[in-house]
PDB file of N, CA and C in Angstrom:
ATOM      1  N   UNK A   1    -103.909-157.026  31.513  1.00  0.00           N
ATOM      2  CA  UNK A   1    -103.537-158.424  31.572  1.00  0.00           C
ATOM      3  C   UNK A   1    -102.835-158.729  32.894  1.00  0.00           C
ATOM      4  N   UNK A   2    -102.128-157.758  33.340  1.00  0.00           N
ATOM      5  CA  UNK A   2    -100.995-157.996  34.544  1.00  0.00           C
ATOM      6  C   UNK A   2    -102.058-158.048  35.981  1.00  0.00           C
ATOM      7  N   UNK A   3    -103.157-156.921  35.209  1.00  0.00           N
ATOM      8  CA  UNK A   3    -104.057-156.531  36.874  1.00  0.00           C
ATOM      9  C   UNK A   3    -104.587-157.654  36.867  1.00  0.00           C
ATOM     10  N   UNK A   4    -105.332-158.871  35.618  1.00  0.00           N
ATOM     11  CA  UNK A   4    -106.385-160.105  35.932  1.00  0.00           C
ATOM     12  C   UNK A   4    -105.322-160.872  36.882  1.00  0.00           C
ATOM     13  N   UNK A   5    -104.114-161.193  36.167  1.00  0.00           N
ATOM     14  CA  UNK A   5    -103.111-162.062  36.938  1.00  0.00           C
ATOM     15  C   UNK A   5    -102.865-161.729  38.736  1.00  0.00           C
ATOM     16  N   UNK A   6    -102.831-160.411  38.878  1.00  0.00           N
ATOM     17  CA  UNK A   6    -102.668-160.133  40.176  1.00  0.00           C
ATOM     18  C   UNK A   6    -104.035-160.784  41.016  1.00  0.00           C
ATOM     19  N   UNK A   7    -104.716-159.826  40.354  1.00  0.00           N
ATOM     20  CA  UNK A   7    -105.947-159.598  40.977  1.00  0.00           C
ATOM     21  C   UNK A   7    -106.518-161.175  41.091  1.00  0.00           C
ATOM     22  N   UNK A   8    -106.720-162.197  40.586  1.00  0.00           N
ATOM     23  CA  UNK A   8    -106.908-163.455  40.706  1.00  0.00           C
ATOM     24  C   UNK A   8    -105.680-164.542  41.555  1.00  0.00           C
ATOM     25  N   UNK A   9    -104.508-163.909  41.545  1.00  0.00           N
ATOM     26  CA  UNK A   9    -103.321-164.249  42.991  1.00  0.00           C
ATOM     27  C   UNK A   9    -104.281-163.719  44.437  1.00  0.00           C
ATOM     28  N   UNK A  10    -104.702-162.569  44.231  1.00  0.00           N
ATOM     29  CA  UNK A  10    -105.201-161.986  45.871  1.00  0.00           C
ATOM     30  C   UNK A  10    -106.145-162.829  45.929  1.00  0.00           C
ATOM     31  N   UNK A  11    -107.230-162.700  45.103  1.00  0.00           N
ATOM     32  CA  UNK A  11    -108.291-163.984  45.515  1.00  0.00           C
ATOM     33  C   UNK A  11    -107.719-164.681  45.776  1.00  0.00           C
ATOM     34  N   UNK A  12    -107.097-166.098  45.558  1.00  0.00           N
ATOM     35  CA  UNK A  12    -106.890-167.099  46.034  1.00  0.00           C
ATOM     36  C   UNK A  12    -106.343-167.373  47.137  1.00  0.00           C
ATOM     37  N   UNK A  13    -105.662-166.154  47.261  1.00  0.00           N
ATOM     38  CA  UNK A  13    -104.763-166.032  48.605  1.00  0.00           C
ATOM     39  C   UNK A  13    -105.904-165.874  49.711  1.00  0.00           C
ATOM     40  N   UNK A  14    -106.693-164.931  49.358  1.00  0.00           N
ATOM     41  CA  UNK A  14    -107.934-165.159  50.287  1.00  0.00           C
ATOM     42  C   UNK A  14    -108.839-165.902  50.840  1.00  0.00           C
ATOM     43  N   UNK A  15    -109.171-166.426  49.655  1.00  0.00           N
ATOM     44  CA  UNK A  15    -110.145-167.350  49.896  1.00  0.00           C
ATOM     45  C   UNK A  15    -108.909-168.867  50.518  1.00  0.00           C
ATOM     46  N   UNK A  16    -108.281-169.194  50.302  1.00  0.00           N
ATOM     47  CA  UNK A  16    -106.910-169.934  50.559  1.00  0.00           C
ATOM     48  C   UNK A  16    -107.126-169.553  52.593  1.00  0.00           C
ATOM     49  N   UNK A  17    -106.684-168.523  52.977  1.00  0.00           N
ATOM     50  CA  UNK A  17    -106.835-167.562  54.419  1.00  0.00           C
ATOM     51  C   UNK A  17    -107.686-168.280  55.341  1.00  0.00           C
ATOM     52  N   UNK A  18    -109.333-167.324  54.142  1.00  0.00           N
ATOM     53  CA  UNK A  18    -110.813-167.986  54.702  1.00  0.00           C
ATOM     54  C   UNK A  18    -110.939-169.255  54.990  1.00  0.00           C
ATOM     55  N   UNK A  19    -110.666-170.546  54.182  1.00  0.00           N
ATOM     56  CA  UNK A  19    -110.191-171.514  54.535  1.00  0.00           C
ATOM     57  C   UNK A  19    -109.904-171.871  55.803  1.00  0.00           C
ATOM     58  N   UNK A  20    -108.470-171.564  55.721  1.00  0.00           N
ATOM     59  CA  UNK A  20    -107.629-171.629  56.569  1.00  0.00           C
ATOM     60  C   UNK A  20    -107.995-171.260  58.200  1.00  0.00           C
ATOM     61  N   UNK A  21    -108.388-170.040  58.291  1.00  0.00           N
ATOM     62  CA  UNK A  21    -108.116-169.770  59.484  1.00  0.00           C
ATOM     63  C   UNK A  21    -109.762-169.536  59.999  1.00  0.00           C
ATOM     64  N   UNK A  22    -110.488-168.841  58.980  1.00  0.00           N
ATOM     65  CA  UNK A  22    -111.848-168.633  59.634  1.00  0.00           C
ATOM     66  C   UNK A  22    -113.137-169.618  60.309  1.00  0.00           C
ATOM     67  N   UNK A  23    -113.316-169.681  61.041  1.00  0.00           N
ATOM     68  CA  UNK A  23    -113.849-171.048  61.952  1.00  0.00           C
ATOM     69  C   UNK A  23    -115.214-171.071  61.073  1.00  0.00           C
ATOM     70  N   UNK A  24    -116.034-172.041  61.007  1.00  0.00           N
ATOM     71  CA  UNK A  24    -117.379-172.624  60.665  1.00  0.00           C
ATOM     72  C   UNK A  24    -118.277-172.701  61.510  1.00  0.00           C
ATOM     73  N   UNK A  25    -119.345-171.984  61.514  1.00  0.00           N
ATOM     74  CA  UNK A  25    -120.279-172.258  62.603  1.00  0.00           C
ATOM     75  C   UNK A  25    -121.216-173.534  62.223  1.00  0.00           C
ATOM     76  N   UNK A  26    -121.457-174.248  63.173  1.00  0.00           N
ATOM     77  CA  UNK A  26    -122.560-175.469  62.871  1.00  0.00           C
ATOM     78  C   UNK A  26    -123.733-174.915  62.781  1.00  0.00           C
ATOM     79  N   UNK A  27    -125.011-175.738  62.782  1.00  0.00           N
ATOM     80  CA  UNK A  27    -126.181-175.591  62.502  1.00  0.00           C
ATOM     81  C   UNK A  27    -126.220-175.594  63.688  1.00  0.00           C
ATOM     82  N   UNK A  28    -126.796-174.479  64.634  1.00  0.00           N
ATOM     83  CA  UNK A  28    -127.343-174.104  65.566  1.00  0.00           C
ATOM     84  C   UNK A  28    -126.800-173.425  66.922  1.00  0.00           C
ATOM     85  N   UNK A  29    -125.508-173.305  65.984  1.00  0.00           N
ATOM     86  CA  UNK A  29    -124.384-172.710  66.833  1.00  0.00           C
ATOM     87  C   UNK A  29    -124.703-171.363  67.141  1.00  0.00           C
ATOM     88  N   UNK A  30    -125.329-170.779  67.214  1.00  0.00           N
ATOM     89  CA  UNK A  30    -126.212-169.226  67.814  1.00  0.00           C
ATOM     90  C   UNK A  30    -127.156-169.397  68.765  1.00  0.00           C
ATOM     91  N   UNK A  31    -127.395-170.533  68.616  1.00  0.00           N
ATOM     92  CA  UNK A  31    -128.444-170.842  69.628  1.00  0.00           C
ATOM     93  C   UNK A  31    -128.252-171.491  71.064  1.00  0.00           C
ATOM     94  N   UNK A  32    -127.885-170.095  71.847  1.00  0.00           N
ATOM     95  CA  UNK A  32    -126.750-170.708  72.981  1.00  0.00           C
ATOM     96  C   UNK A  32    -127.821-171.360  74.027  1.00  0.00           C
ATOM     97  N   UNK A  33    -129.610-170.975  73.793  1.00  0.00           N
ATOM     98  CA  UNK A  33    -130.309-171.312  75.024  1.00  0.00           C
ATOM     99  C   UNK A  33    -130.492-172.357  74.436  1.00  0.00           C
ATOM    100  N   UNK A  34    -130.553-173.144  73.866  1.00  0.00           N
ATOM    101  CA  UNK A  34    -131.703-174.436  73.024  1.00  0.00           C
ATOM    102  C   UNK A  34    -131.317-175.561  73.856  1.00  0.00           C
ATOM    103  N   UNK A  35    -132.379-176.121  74.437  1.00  0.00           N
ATOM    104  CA  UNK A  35    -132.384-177.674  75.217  1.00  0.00           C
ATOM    105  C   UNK A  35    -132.834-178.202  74.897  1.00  0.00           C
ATOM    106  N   UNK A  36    -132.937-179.324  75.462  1.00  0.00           N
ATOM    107  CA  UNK A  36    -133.762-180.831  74.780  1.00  0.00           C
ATOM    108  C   UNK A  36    -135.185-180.709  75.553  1.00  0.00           C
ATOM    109  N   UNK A  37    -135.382-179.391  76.311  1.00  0.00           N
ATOM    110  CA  UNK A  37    -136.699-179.570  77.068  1.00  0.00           C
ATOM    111  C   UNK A  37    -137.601-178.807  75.970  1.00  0.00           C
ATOM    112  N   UNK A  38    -136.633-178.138  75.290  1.00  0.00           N
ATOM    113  CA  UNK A  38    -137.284-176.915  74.034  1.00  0.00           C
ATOM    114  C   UNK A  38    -137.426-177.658  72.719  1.00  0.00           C
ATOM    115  N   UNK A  39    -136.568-178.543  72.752  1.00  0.00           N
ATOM    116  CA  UNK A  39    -136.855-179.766  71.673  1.00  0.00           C
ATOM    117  C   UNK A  39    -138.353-180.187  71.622  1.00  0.00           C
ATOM    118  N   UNK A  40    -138.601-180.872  73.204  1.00  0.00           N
ATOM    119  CA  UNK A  40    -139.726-181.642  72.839  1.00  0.00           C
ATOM    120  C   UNK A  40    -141.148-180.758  73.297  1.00  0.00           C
ATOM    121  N   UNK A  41    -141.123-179.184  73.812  1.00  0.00           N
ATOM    122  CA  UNK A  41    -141.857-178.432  73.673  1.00  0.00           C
ATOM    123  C   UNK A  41    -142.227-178.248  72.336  1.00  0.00           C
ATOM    124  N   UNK A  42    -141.183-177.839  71.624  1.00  0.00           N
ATOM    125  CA  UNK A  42    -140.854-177.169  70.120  1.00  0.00           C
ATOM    126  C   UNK A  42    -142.325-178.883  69.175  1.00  0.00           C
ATOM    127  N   UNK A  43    -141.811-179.433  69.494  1.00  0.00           N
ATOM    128  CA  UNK A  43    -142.210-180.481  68.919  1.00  0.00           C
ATOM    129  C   UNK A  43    -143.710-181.062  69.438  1.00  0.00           C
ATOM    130  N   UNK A  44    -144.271-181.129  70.491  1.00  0.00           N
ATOM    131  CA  UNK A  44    -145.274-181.243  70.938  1.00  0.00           C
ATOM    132  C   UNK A  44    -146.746-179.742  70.332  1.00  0.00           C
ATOM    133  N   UNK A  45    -145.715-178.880  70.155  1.00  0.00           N
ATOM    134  CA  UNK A  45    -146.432-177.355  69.904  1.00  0.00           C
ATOM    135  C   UNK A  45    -146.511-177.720  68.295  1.00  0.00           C
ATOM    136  N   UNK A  46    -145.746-178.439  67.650  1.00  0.00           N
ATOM    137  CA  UNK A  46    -145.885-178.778  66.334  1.00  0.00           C
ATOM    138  C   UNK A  46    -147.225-179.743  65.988  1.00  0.00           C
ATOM    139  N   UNK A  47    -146.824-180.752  66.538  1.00  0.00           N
ATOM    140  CA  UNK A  47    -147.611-181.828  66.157  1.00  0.00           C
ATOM    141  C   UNK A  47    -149.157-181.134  66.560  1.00  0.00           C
ATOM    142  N   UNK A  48    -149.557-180.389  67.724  1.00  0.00           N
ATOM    143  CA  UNK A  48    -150.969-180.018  68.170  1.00  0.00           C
ATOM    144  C   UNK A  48    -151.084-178.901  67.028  1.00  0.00           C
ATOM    145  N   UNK A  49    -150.103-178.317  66.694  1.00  0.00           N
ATOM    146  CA  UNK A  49    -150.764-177.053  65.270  1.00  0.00           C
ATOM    147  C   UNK A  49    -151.257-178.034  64.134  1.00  0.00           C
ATOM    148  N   UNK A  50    -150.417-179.024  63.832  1.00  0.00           N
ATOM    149  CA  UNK A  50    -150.783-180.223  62.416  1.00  0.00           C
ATOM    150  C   UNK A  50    -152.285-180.753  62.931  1.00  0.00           C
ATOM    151  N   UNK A  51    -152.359-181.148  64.323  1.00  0.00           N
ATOM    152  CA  UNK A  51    -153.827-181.895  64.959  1.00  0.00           C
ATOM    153  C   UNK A  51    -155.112-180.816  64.204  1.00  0.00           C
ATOM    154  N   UNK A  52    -154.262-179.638  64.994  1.00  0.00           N
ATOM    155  CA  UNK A  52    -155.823-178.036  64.979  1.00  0.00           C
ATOM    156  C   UNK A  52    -155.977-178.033  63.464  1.00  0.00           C
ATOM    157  N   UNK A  53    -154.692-178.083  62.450  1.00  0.00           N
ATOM    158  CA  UNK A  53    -154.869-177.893  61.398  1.00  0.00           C
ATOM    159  C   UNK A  53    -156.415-178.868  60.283  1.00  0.00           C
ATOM    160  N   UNK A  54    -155.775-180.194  60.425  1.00  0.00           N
ATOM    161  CA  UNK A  54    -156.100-181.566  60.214  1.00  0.00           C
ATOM    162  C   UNK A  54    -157.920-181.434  60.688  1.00  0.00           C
ATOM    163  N   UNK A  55    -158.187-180.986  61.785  1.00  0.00           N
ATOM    164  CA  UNK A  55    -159.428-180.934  62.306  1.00  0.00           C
ATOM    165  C   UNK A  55    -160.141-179.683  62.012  1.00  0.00           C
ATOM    166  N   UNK A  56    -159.677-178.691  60.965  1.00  0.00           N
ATOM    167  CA  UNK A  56    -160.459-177.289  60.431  1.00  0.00           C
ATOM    168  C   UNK A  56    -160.318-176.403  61.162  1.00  0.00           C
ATOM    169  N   UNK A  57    -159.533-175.971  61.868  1.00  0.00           N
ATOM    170  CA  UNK A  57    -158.789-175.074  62.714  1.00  0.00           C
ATOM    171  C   UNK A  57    -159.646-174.647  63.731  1.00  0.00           C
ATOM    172  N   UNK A  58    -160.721-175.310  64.603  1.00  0.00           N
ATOM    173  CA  UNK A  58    -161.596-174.956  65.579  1.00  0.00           C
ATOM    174  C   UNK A  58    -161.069-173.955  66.113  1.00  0.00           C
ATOM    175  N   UNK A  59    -162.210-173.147  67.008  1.00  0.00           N
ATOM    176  CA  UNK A  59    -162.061-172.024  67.576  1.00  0.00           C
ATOM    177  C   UNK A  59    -162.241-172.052  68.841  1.00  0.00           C
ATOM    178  N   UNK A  60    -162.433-173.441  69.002  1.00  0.00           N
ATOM    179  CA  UNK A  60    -162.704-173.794  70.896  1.00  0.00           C
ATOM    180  C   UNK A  60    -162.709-175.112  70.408  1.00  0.00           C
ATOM    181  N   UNK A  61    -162.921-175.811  72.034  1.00  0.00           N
ATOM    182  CA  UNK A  61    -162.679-177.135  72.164  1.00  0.00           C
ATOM    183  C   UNK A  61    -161.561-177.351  72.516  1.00  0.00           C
ATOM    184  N   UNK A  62    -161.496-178.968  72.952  1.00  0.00           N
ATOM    185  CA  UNK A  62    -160.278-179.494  73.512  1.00  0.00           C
ATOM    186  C   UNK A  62    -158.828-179.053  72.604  1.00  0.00           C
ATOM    187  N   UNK A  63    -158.927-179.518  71.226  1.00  0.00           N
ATOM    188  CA  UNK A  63    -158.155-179.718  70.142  1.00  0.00           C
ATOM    189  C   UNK A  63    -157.186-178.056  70.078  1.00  0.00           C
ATOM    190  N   UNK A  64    -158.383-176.843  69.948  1.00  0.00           N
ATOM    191  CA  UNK A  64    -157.894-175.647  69.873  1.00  0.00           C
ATOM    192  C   UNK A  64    -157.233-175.222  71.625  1.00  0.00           C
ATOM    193  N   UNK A  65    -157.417-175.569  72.359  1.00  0.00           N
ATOM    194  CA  UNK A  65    -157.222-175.663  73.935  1.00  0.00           C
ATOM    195  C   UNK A  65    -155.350-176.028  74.072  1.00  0.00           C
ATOM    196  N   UNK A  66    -155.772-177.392  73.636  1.00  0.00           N
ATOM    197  CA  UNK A  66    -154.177-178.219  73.400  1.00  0.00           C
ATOM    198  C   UNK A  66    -153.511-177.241  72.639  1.00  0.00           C
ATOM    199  N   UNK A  67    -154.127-176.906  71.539  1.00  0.00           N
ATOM    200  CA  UNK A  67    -152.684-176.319  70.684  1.00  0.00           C
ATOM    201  C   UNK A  67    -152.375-174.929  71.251  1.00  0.00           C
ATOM    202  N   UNK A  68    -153.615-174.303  71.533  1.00  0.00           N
ATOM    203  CA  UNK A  68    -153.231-172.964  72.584  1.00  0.00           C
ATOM    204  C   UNK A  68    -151.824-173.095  73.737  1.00  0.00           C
ATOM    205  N   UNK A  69    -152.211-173.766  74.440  1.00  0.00           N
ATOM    206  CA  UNK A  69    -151.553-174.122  75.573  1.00  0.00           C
ATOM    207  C   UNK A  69    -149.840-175.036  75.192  1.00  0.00           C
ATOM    208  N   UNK A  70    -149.891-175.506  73.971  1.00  0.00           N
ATOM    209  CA  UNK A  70    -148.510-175.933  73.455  1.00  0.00           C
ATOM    210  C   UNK A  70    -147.934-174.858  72.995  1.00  0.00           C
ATOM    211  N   UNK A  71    -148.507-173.921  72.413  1.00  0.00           N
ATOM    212  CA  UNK A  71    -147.506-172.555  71.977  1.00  0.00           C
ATOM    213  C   UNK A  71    -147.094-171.886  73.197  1.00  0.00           C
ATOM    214  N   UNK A  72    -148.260-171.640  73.915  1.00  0.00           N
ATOM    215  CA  UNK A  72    -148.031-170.643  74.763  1.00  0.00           C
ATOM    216  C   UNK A  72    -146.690-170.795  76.002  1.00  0.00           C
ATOM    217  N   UNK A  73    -146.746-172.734  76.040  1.00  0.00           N
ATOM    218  CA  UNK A  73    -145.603-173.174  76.911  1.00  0.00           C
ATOM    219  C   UNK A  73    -144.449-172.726  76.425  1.00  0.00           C
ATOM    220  N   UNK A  74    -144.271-173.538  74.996  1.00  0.00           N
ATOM    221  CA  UNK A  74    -143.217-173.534  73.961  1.00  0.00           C
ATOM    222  C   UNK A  74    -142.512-171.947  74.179  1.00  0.00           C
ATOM    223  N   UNK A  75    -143.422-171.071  73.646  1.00  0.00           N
ATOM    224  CA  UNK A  75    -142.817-169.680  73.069  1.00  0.00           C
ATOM    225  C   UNK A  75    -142.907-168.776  74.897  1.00  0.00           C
ATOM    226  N   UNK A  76    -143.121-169.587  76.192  1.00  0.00           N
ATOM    227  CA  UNK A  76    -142.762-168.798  77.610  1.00  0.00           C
ATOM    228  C   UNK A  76    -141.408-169.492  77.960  1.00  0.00           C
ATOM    229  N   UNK A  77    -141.371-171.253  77.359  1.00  0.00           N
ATOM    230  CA  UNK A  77    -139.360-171.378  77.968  1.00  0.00           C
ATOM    231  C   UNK A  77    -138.844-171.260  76.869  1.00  0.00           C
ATOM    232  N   UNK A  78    -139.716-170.514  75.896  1.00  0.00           N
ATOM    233  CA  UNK A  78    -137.778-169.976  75.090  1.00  0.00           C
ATOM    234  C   UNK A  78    -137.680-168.729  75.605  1.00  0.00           C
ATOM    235  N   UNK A  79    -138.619-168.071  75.737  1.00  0.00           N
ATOM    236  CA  UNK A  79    -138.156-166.329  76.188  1.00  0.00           C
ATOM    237  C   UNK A  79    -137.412-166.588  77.622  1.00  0.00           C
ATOM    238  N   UNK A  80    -137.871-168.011  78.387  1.00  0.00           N
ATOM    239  CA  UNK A  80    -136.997-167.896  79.570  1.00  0.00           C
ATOM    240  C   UNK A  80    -135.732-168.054  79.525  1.00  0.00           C
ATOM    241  N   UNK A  81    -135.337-168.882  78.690  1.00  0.00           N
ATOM    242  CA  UNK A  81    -133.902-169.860  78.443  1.00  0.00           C
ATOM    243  C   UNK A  81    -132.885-168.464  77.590  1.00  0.00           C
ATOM    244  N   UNK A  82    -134.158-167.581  76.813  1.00  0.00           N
ATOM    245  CA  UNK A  82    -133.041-166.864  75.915  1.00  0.00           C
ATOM    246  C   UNK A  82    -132.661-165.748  77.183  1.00  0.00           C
ATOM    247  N   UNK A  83    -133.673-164.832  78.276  1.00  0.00           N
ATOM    248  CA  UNK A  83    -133.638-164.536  79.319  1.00  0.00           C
ATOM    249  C   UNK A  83    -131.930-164.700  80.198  1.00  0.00           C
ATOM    250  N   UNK A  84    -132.543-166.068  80.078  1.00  0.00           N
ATOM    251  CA  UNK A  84    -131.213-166.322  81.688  1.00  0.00           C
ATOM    252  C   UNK A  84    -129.754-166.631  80.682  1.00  0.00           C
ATOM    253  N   UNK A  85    -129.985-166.963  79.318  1.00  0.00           N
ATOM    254  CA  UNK A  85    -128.742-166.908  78.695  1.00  0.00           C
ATOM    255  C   UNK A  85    -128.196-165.566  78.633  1.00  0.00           C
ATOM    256  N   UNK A  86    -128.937-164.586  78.718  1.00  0.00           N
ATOM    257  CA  UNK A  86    -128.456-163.017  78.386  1.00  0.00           C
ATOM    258  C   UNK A  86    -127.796-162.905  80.162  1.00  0.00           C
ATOM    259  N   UNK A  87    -128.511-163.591  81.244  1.00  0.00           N
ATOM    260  CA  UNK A  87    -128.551-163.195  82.154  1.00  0.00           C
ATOM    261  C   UNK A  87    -126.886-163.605  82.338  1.00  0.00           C
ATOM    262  N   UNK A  88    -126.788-164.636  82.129  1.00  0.00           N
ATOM    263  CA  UNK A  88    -125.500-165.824  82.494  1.00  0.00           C
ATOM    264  C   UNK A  88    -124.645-164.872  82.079  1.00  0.00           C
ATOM    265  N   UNK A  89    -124.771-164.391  80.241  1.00  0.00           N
ATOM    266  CA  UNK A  89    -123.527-163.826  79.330  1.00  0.00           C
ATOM    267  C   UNK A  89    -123.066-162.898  80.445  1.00  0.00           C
ATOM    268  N   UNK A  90    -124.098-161.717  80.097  1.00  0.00           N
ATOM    269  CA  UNK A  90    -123.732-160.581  81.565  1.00  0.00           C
ATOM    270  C   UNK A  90    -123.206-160.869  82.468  1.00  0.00           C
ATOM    271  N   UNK A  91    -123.012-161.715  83.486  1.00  0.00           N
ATOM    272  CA  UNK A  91    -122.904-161.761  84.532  1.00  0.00           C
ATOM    273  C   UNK A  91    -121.270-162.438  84.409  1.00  0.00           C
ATOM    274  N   UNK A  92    -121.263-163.673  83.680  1.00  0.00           N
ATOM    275  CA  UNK A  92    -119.626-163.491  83.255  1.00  0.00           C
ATOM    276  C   UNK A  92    -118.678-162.957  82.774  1.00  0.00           C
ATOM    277  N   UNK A  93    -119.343-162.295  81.477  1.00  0.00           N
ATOM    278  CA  UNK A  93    -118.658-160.891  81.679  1.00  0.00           C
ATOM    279  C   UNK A  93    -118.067-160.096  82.104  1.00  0.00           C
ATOM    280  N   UNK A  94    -119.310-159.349  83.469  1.00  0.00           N
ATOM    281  CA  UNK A  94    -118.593-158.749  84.653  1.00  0.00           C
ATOM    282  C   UNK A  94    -117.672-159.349  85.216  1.00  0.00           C
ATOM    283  N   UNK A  95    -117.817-160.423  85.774  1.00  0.00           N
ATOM    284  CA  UNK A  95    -117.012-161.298  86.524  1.00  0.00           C
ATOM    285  C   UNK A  95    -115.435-161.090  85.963  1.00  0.00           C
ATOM    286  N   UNK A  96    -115.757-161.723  84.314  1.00  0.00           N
ATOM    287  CA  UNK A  96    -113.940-161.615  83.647  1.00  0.00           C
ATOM    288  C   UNK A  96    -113.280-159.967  83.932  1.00  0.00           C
ATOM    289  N   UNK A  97    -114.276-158.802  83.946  1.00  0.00           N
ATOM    290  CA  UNK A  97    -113.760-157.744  84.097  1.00  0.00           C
ATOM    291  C   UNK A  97    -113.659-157.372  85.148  1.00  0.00           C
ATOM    292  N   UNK A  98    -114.138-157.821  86.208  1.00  0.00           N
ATOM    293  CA  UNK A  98    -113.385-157.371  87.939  1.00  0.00           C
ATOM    294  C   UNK A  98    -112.096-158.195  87.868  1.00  0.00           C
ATOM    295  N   UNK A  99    -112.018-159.652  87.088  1.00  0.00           N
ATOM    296  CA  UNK A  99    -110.612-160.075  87.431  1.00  0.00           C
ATOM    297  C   UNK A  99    -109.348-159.822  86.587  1.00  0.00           C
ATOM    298  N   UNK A 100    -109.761-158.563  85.864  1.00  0.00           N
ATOM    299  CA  UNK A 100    -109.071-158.190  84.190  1.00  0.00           C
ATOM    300  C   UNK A 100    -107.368-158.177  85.073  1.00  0.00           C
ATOM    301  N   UNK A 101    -106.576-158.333  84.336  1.00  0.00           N
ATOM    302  CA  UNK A 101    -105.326-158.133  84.658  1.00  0.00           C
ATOM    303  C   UNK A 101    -104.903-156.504  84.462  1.00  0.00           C
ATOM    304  N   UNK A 102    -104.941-155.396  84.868  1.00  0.00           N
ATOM    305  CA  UNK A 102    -104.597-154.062  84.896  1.00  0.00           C
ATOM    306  C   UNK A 102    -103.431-154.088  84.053  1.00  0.00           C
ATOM    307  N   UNK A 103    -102.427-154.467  84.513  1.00  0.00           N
ATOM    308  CA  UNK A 103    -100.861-154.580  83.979  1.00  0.00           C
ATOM    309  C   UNK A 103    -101.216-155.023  82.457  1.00  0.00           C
ATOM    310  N   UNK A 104    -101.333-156.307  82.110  1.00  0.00           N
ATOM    311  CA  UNK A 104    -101.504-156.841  81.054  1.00  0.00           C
ATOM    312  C   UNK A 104    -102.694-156.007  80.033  1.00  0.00           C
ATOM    313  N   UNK A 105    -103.138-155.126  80.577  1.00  0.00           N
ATOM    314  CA  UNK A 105    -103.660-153.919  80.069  1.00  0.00           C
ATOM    315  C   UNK A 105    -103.433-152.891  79.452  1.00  0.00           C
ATOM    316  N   UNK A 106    -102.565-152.521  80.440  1.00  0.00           N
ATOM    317  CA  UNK A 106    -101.843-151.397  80.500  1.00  0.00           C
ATOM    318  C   UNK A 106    -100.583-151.744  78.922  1.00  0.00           C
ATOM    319  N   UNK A 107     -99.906-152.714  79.124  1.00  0.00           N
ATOM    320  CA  UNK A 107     -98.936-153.533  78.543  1.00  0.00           C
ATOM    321  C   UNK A 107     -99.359-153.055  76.692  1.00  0.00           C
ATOM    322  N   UNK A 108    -100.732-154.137  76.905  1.00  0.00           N
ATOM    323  CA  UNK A 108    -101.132-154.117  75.422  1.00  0.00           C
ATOM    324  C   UNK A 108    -101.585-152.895  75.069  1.00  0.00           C
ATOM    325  N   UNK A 109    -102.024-152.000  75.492  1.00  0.00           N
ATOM    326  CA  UNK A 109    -102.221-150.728  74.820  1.00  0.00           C
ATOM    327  C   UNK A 109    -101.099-149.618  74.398  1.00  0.00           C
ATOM    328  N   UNK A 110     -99.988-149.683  75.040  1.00  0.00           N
ATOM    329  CA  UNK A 110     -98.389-148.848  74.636  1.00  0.00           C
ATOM    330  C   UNK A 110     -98.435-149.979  73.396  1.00  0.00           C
TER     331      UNK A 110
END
């Protein structure tokens, strides 16, 4: 009886905490490359798959051409954007660690 009582104090206290202190990510908050140029790629590559679909999924022609060429844009600037985002992270990174404070280093680890 004493452990439900405890044991249902720690939950709340926790979840109370979680609340409290643990931040919320938004909808798309991972997605540090995403632009509005990938928006309307993303979206142009959509609508030509619904076109190819709608028209019996040809295997040539203009229709299968278009939708070829909308993926292929679409899915070359996200690998670029996710690319130069890795590139950026890295590179600031380094940057914060050539200007690391030694002392204040040194400090927090004793």
């Amino acid at each position: 009886m004493h452990i439900d009582i405890l044991y249902d104090a720690l939950v709340n206290i926790l979840r109370a905490g979680d609340q409290a202190f643990v931040p919320r990510a938004k909808k798309n908050f991972y997605k540090f490359c995403w632009t509005e140029e990938l928006d309307l790629l993303k979206q142009d590559s959509m609508e030509s798959n619904k076109l190819w679909k709608e028209a019996g999924k040809p295997r040539s022609g203009p229709i299968f051409t278009r939708r070829q060429l909308s993926r292929i844009l679409y899915r070359k600037r996200l690998r670029d954007e996710q690319k130069a985002e890795t590139y950026s992270y890295s590179n600031d990174l380094h940057e914060a660690l050539i200007k690391k404070d030694g002392q204040l280093l040194e400090m927090l680890a004793s």
